[in-house]
PDB file of N, CA and C in Angstrom:
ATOM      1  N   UNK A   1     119.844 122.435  94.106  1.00  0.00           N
ATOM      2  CA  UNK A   1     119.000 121.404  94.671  1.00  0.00           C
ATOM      3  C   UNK A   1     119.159 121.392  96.191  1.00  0.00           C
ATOM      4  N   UNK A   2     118.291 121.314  96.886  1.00  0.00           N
ATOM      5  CA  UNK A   2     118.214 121.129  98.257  1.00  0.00           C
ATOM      6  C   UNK A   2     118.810 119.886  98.616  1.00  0.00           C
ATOM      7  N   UNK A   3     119.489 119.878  99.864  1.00  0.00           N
ATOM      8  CA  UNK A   3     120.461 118.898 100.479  1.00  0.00           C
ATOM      9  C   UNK A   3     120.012 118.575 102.043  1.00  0.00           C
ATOM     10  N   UNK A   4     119.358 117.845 102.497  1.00  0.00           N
ATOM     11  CA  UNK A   4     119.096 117.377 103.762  1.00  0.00           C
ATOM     12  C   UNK A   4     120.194 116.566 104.432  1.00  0.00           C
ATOM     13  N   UNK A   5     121.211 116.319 104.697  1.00  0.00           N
ATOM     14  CA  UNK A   5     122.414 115.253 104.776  1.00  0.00           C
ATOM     15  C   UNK A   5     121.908 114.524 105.483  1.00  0.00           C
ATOM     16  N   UNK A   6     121.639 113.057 105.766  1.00  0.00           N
ATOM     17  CA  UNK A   6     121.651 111.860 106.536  1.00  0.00           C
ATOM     18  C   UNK A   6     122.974 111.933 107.642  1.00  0.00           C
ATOM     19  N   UNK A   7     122.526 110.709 108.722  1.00  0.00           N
ATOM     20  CA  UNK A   7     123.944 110.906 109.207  1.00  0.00           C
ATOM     21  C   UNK A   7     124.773 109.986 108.815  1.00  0.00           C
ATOM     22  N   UNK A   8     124.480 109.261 107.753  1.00  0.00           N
ATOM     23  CA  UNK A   8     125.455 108.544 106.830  1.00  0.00           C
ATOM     24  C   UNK A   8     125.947 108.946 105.740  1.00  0.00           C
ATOM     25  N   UNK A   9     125.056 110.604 105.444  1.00  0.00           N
ATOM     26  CA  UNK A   9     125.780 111.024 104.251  1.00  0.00           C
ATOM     27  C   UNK A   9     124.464 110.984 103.221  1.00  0.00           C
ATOM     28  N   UNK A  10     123.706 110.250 103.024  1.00  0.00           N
ATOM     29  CA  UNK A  10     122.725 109.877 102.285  1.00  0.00           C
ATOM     30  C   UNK A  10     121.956 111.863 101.844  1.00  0.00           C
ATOM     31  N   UNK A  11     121.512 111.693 100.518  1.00  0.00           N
ATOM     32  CA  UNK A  11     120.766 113.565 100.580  1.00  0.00           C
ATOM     33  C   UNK A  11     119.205 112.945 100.875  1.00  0.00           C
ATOM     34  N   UNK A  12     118.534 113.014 102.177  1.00  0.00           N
ATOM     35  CA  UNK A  12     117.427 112.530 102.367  1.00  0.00           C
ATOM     36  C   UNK A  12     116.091 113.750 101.794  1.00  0.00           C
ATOM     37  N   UNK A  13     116.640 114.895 101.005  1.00  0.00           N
ATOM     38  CA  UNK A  13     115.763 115.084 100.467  1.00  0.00           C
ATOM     39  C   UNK A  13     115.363 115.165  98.451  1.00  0.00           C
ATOM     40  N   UNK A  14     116.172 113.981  98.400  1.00  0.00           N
ATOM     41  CA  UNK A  14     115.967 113.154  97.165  1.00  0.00           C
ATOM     42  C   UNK A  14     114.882 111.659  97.279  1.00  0.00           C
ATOM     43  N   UNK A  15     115.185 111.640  98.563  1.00  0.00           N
ATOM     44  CA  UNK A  15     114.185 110.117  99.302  1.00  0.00           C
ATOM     45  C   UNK A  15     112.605 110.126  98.900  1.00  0.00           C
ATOM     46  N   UNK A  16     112.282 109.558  98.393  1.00  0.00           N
ATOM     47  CA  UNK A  16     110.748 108.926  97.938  1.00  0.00           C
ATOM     48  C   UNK A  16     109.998 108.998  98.657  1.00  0.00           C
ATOM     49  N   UNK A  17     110.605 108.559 100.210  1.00  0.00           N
ATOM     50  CA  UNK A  17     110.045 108.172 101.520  1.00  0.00           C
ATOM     51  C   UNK A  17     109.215 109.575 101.562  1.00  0.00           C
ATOM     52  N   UNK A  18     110.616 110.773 102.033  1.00  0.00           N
ATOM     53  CA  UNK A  18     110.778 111.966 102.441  1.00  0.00           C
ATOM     54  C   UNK A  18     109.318 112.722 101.649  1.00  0.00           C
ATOM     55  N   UNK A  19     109.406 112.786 100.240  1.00  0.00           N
ATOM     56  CA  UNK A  19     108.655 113.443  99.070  1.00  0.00           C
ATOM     57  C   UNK A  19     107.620 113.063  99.265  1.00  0.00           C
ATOM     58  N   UNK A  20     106.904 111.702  99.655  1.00  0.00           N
ATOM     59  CA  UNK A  20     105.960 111.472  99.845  1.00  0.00           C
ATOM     60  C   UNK A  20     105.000 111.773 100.879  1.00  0.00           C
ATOM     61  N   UNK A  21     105.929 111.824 102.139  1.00  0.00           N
ATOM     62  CA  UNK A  21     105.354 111.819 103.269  1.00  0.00           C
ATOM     63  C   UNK A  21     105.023 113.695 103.268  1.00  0.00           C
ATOM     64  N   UNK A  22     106.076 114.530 102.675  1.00  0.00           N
ATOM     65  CA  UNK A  22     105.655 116.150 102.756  1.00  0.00           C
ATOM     66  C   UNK A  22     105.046 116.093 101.716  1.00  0.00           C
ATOM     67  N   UNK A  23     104.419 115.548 100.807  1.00  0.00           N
ATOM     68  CA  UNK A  23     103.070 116.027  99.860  1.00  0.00           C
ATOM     69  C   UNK A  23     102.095 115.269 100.095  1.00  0.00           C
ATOM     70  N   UNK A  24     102.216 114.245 101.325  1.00  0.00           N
ATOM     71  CA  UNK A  24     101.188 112.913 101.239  1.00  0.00           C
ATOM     72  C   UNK A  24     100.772 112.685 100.276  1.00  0.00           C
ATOM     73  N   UNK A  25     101.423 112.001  99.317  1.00  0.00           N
ATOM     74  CA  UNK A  25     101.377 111.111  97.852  1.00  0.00           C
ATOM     75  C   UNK A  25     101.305 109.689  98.651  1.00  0.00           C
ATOM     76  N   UNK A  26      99.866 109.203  98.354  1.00  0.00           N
ATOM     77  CA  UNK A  26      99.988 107.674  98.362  1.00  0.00           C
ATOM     78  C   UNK A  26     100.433 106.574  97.440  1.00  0.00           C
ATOM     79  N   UNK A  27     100.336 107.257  96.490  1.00  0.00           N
ATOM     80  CA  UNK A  27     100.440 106.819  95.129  1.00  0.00           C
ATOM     81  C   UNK A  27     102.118 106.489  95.205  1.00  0.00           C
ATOM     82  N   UNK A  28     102.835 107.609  95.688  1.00  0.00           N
ATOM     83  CA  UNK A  28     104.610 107.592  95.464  1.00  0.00           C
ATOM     84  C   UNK A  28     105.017 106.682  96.492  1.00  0.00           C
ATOM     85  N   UNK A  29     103.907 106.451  98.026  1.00  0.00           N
ATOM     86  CA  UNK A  29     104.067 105.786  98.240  1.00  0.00           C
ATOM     87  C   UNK A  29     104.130 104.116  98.591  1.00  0.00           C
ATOM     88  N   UNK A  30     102.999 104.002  97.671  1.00  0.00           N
ATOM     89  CA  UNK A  30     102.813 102.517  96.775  1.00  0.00           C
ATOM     90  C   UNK A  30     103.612 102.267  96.305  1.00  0.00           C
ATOM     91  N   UNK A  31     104.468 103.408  95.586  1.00  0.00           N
ATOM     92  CA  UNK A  31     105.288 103.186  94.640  1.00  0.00           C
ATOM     93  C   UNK A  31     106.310 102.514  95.449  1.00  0.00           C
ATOM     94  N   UNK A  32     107.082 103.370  95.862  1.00  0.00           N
ATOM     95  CA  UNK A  32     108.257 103.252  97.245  1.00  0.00           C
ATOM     96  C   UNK A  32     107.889 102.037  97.590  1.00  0.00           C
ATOM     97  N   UNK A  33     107.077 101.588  97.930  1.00  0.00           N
ATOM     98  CA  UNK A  33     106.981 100.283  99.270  1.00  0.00           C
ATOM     99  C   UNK A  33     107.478  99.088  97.898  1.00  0.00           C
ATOM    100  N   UNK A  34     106.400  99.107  97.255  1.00  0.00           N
ATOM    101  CA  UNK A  34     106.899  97.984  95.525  1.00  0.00           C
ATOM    102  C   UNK A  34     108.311  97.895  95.552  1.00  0.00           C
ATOM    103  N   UNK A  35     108.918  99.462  95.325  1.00  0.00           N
ATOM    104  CA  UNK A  35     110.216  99.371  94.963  1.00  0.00           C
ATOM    105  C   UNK A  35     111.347  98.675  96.290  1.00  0.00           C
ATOM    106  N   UNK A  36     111.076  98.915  96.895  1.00  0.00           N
ATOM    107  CA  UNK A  36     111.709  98.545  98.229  1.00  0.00           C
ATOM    108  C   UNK A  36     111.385  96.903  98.732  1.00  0.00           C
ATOM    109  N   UNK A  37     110.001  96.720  98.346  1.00  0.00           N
ATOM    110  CA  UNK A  37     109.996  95.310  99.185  1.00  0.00           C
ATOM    111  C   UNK A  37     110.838  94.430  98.140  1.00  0.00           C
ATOM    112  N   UNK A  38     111.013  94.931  96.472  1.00  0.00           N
ATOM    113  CA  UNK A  38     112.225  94.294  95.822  1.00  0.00           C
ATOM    114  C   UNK A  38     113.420  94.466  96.714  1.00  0.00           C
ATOM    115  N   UNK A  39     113.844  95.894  96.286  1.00  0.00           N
ATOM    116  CA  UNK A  39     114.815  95.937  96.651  1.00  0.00           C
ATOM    117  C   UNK A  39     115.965  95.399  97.663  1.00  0.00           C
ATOM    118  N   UNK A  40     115.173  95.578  98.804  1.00  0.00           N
ATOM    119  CA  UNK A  40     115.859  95.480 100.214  1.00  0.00           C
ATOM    120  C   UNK A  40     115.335  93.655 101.084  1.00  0.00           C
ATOM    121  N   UNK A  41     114.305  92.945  99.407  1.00  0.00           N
ATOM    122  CA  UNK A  41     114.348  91.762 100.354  1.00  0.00           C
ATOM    123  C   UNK A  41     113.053  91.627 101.480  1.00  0.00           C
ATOM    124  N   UNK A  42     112.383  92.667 101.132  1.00  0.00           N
ATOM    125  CA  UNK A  42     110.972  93.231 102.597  1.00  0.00           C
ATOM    126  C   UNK A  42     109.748  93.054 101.944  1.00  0.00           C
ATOM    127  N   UNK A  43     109.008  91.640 101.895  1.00  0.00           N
ATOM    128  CA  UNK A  43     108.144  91.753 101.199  1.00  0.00           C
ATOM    129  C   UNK A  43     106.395  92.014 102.263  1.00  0.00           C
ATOM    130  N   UNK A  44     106.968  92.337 103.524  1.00  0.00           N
ATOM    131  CA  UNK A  44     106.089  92.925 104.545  1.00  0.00           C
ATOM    132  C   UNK A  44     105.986  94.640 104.536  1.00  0.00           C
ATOM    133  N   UNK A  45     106.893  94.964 103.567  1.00  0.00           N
ATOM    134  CA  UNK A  45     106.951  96.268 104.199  1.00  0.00           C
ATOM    135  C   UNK A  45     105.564  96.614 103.156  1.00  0.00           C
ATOM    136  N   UNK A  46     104.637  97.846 103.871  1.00  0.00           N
ATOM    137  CA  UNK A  46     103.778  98.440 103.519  1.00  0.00           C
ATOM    138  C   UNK A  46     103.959  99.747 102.589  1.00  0.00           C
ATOM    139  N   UNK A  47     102.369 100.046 102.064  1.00  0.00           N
ATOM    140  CA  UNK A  47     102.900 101.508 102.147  1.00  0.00           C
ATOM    141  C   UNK A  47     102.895 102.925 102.758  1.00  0.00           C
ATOM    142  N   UNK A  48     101.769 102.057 104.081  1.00  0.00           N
ATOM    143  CA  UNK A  48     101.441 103.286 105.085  1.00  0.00           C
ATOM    144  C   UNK A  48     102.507 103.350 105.914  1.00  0.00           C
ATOM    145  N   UNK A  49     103.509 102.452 105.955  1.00  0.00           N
ATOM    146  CA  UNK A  49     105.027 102.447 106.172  1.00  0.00           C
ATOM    147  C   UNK A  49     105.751 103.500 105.873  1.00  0.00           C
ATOM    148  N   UNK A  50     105.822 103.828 104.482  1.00  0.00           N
ATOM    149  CA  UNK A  50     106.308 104.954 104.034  1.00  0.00           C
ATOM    150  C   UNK A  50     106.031 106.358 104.780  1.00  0.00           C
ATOM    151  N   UNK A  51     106.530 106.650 105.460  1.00  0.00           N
ATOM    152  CA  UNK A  51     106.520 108.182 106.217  1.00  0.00           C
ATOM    153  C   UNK A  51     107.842 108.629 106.826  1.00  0.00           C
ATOM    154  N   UNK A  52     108.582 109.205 106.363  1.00  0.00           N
ATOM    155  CA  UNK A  52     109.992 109.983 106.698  1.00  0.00           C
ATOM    156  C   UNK A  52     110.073 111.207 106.634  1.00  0.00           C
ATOM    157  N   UNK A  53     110.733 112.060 107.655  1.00  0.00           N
ATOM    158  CA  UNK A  53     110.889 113.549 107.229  1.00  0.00           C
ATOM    159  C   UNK A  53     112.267 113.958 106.861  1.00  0.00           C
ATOM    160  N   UNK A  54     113.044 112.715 107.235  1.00  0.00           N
ATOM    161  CA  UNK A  54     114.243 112.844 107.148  1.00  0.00           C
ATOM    162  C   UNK A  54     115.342 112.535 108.422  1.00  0.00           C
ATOM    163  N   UNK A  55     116.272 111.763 108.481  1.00  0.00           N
ATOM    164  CA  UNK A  55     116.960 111.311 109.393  1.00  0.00           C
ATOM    165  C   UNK A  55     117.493 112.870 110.592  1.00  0.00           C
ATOM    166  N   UNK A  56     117.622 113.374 109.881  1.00  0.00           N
ATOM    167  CA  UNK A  56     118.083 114.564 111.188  1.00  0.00           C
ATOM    168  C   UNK A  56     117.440 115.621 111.511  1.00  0.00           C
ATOM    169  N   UNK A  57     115.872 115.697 110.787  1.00  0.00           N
ATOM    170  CA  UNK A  57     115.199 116.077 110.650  1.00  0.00           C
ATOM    171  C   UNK A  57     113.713 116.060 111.407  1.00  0.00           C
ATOM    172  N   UNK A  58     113.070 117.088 112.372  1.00  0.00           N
ATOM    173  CA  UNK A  58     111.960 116.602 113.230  1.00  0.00           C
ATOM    174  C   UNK A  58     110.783 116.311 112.664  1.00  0.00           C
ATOM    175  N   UNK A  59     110.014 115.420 113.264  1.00  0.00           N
ATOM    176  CA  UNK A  59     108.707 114.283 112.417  1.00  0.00           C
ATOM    177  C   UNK A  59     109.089 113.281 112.527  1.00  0.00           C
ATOM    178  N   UNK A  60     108.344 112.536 112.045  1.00  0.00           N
ATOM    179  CA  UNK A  60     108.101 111.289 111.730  1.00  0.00           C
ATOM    180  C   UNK A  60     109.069 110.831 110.808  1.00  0.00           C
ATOM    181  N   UNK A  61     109.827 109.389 111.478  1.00  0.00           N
ATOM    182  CA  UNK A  61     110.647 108.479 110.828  1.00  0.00           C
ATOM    183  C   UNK A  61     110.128 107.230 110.381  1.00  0.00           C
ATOM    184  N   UNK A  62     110.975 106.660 109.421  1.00  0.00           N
ATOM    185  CA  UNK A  62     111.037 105.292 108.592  1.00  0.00           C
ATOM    186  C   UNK A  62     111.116 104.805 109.512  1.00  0.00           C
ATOM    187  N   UNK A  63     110.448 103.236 109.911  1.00  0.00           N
ATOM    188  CA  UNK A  63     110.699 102.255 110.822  1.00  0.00           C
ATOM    189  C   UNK A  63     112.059 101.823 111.290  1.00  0.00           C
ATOM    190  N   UNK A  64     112.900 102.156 110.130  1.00  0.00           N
ATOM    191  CA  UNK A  64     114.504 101.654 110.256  1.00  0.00           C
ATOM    192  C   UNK A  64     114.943 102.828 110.916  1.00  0.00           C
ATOM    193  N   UNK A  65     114.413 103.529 110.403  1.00  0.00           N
ATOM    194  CA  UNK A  65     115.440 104.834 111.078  1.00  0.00           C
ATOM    195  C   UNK A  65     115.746 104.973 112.973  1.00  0.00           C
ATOM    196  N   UNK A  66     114.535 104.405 113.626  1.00  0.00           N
ATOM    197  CA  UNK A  66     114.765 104.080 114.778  1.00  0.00           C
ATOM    198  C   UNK A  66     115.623 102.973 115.616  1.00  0.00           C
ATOM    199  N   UNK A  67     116.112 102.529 114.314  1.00  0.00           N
ATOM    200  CA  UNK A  67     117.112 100.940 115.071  1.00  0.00           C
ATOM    201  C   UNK A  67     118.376 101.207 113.721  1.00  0.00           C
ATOM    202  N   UNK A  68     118.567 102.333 113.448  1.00  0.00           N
ATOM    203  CA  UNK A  68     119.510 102.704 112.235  1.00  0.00           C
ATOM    204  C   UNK A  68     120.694 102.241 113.140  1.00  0.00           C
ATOM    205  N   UNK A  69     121.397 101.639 112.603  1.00  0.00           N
ATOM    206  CA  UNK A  69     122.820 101.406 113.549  1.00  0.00           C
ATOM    207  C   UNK A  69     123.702 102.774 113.462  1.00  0.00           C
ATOM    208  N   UNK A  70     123.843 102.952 111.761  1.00  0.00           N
ATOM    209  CA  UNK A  70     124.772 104.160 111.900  1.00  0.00           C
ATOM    210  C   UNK A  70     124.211 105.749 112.192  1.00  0.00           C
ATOM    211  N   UNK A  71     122.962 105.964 112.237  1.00  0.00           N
ATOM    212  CA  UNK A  71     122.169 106.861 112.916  1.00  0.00           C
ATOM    213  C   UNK A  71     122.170 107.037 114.857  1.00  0.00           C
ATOM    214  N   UNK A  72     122.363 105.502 115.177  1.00  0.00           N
ATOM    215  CA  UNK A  72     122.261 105.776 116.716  1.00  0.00           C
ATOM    216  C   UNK A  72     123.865 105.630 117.401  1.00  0.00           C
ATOM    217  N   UNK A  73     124.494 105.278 116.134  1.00  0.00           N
ATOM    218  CA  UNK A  73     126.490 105.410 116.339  1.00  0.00           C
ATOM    219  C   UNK A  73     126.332 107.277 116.431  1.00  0.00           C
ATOM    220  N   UNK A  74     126.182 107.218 115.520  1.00  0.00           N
ATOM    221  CA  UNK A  74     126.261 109.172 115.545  1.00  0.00           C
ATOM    222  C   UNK A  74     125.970 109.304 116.511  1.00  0.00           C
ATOM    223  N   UNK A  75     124.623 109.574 116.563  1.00  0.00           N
ATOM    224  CA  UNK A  75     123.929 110.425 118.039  1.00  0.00           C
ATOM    225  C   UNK A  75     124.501 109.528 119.367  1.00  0.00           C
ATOM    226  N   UNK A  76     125.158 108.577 119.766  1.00  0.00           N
ATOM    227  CA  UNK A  76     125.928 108.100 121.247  1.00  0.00           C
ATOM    228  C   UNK A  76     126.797 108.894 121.193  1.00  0.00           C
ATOM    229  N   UNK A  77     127.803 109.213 120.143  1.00  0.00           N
ATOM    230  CA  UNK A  77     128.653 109.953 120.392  1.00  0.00           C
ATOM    231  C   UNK A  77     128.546 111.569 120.292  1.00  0.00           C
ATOM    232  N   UNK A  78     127.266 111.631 120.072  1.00  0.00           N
ATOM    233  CA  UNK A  78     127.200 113.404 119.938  1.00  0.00           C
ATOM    234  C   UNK A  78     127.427 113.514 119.136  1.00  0.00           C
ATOM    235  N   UNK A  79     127.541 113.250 117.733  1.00  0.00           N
ATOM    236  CA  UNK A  79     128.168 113.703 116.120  1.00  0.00           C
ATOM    237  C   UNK A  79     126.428 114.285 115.551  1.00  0.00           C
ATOM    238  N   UNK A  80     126.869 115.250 114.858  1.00  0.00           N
ATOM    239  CA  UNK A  80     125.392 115.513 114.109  1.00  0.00           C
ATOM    240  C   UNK A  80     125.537 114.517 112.651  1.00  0.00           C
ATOM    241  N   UNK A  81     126.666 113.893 112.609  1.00  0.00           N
ATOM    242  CA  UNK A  81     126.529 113.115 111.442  1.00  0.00           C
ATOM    243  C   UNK A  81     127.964 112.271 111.285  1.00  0.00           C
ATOM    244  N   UNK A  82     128.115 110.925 110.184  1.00  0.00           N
ATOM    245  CA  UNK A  82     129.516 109.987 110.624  1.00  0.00           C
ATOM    246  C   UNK A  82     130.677 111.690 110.107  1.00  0.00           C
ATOM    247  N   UNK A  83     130.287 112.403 109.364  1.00  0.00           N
ATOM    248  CA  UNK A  83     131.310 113.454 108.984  1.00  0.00           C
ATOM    249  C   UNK A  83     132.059 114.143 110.121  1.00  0.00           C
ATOM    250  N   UNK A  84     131.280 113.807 111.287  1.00  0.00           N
ATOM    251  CA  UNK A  84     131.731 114.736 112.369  1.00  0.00           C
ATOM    252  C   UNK A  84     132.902 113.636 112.937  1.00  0.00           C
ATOM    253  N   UNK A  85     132.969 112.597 112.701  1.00  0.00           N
ATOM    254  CA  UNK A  85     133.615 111.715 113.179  1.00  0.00           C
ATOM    255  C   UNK A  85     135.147 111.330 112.857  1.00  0.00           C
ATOM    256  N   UNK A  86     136.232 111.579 113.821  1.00  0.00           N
ATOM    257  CA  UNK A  86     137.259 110.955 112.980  1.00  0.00           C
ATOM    258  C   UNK A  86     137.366 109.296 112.401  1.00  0.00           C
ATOM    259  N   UNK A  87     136.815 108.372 112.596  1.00  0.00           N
ATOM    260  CA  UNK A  87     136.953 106.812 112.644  1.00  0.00           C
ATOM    261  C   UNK A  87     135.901 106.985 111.026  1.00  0.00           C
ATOM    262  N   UNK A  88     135.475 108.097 110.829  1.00  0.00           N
ATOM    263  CA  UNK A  88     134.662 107.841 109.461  1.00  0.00           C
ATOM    264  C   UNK A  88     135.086 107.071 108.193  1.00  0.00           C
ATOM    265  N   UNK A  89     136.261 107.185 107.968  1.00  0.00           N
ATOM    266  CA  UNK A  89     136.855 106.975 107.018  1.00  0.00           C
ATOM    267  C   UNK A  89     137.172 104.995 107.089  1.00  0.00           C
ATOM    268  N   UNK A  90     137.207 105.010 108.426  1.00  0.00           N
ATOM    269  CA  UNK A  90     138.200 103.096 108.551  1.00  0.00           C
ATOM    270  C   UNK A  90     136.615 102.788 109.111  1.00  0.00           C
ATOM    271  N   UNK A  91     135.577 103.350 109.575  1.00  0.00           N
ATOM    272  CA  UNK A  91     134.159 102.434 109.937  1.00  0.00           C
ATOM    273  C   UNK A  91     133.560 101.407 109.200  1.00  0.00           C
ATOM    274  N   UNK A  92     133.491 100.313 109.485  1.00  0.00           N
ATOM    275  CA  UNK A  92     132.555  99.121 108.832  1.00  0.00           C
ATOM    276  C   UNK A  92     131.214  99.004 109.279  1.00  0.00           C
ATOM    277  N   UNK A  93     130.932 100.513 110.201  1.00  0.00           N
ATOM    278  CA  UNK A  93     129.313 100.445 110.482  1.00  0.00           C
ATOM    279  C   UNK A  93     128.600 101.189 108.990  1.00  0.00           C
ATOM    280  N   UNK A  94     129.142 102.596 108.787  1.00  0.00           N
ATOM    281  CA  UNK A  94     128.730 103.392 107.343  1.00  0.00           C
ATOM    282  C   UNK A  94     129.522 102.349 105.813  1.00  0.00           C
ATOM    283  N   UNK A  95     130.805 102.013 105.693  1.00  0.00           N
ATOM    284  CA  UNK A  95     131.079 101.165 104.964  1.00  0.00           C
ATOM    285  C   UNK A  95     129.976 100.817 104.006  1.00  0.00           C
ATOM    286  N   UNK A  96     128.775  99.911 104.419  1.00  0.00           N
ATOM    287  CA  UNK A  96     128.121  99.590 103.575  1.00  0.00           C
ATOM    288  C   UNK A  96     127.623 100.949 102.935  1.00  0.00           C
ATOM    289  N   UNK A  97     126.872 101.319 103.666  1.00  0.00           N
ATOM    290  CA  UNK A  97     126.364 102.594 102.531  1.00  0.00           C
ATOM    291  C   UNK A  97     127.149 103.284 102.007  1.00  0.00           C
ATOM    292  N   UNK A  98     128.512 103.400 102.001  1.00  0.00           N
ATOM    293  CA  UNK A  98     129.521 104.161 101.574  1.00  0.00           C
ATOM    294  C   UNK A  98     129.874 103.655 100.014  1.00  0.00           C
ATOM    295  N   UNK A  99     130.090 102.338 100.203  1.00  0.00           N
ATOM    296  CA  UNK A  99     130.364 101.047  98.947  1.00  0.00           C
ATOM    297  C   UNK A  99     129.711 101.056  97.841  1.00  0.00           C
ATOM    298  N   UNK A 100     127.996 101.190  98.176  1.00  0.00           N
ATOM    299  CA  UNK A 100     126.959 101.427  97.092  1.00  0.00           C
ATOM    300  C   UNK A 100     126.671 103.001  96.895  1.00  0.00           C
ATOM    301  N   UNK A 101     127.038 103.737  97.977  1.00  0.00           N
ATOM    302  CA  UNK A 101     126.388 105.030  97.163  1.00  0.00           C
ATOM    303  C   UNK A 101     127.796 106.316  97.787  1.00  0.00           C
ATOM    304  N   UNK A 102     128.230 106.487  96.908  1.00  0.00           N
ATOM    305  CA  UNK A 102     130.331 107.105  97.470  1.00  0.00           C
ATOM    306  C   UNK A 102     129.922 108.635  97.420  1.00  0.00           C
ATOM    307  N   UNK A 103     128.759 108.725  96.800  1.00  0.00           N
ATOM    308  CA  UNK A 103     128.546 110.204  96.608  1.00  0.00           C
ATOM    309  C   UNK A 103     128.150 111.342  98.420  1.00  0.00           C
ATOM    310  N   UNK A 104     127.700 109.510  99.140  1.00  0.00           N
ATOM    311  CA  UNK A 104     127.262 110.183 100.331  1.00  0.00           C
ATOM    312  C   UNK A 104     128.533 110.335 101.235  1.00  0.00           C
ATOM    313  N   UNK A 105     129.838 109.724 101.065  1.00  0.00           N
ATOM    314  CA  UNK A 105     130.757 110.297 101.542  1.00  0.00           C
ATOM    315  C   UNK A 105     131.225 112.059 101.101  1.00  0.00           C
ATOM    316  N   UNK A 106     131.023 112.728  99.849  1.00  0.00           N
ATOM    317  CA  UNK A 106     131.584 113.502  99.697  1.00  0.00           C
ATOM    318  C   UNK A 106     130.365 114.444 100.177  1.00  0.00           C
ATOM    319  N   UNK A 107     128.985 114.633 100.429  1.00  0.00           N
ATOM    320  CA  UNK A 107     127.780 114.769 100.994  1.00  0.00           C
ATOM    321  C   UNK A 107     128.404 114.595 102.452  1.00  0.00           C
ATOM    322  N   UNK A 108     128.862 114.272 103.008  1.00  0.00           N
ATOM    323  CA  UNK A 108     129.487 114.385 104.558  1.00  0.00           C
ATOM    324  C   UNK A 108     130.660 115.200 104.788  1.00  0.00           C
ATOM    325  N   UNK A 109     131.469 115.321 103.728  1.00  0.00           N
ATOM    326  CA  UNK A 109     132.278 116.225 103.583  1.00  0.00           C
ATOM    327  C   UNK A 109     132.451 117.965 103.573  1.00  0.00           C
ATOM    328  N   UNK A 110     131.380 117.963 102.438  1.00  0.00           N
ATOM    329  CA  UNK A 110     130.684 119.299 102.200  1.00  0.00           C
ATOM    330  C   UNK A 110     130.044 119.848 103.597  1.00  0.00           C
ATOM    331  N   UNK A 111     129.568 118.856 104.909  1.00  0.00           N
ATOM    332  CA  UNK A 111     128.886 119.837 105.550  1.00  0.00           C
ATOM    333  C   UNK A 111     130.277 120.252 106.431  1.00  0.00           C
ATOM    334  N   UNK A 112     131.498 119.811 106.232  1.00  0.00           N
ATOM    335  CA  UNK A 112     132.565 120.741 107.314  1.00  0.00           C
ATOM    336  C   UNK A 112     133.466 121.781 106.839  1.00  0.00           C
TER     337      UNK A 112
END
């Protein structure tokens, strides 16, 4: 399976966002926006919203992805991702995404 790494670790080419936006599926991304404005609490978010190519990846980003905290921690310090980082492990910026999805720590691992 193909592996895009986030710079939190995340495989952004499993992302809905991602799949949708490289086949322009509106449909997946109706889907996505439904699933998300549950999910995440966003009952503004759209689905012409939906367009990602992937966090480290050139194109077009998710609205979040431009105010990503742990995306613009990386890139201040020059890291291509938190893996590059020694403080990765004790950070309470990745933490959250670490907590709900642990698989993207070992996905940060694999790229060193």
């Amino acid at each position: 399976m193909e592996k895009l790494i986030s710079c939190c670790g995340l495989n952004c080419a499993t992302c809905d966002a991602r799949t949708a936006t490289i086949n322009n599926d509106d449909d997946l991304r109706k889907a996505t926006a439904e699933k998300w404005r549950v999910a995440y609490g966003a009952p503004d978010l759209s689905y012409e919203m939906i367009n990602c190519t992937g966090c480290r990846e050139e194109g077009v980003k998710f609205s979040h992805c431009e105010v990503c905290e742990i995306r613009n921690c990386s890139k201040s310090k020059g890291f291509a991702t938190c893996g590059d980082c020694p403080e990765m492990d004790t950070c309470g910026i990745v933490a959250a995404v670490h907590k709900y999805v642990p698989e993207a720590i070992d996905n940060l691992r694999s790229l060193n």
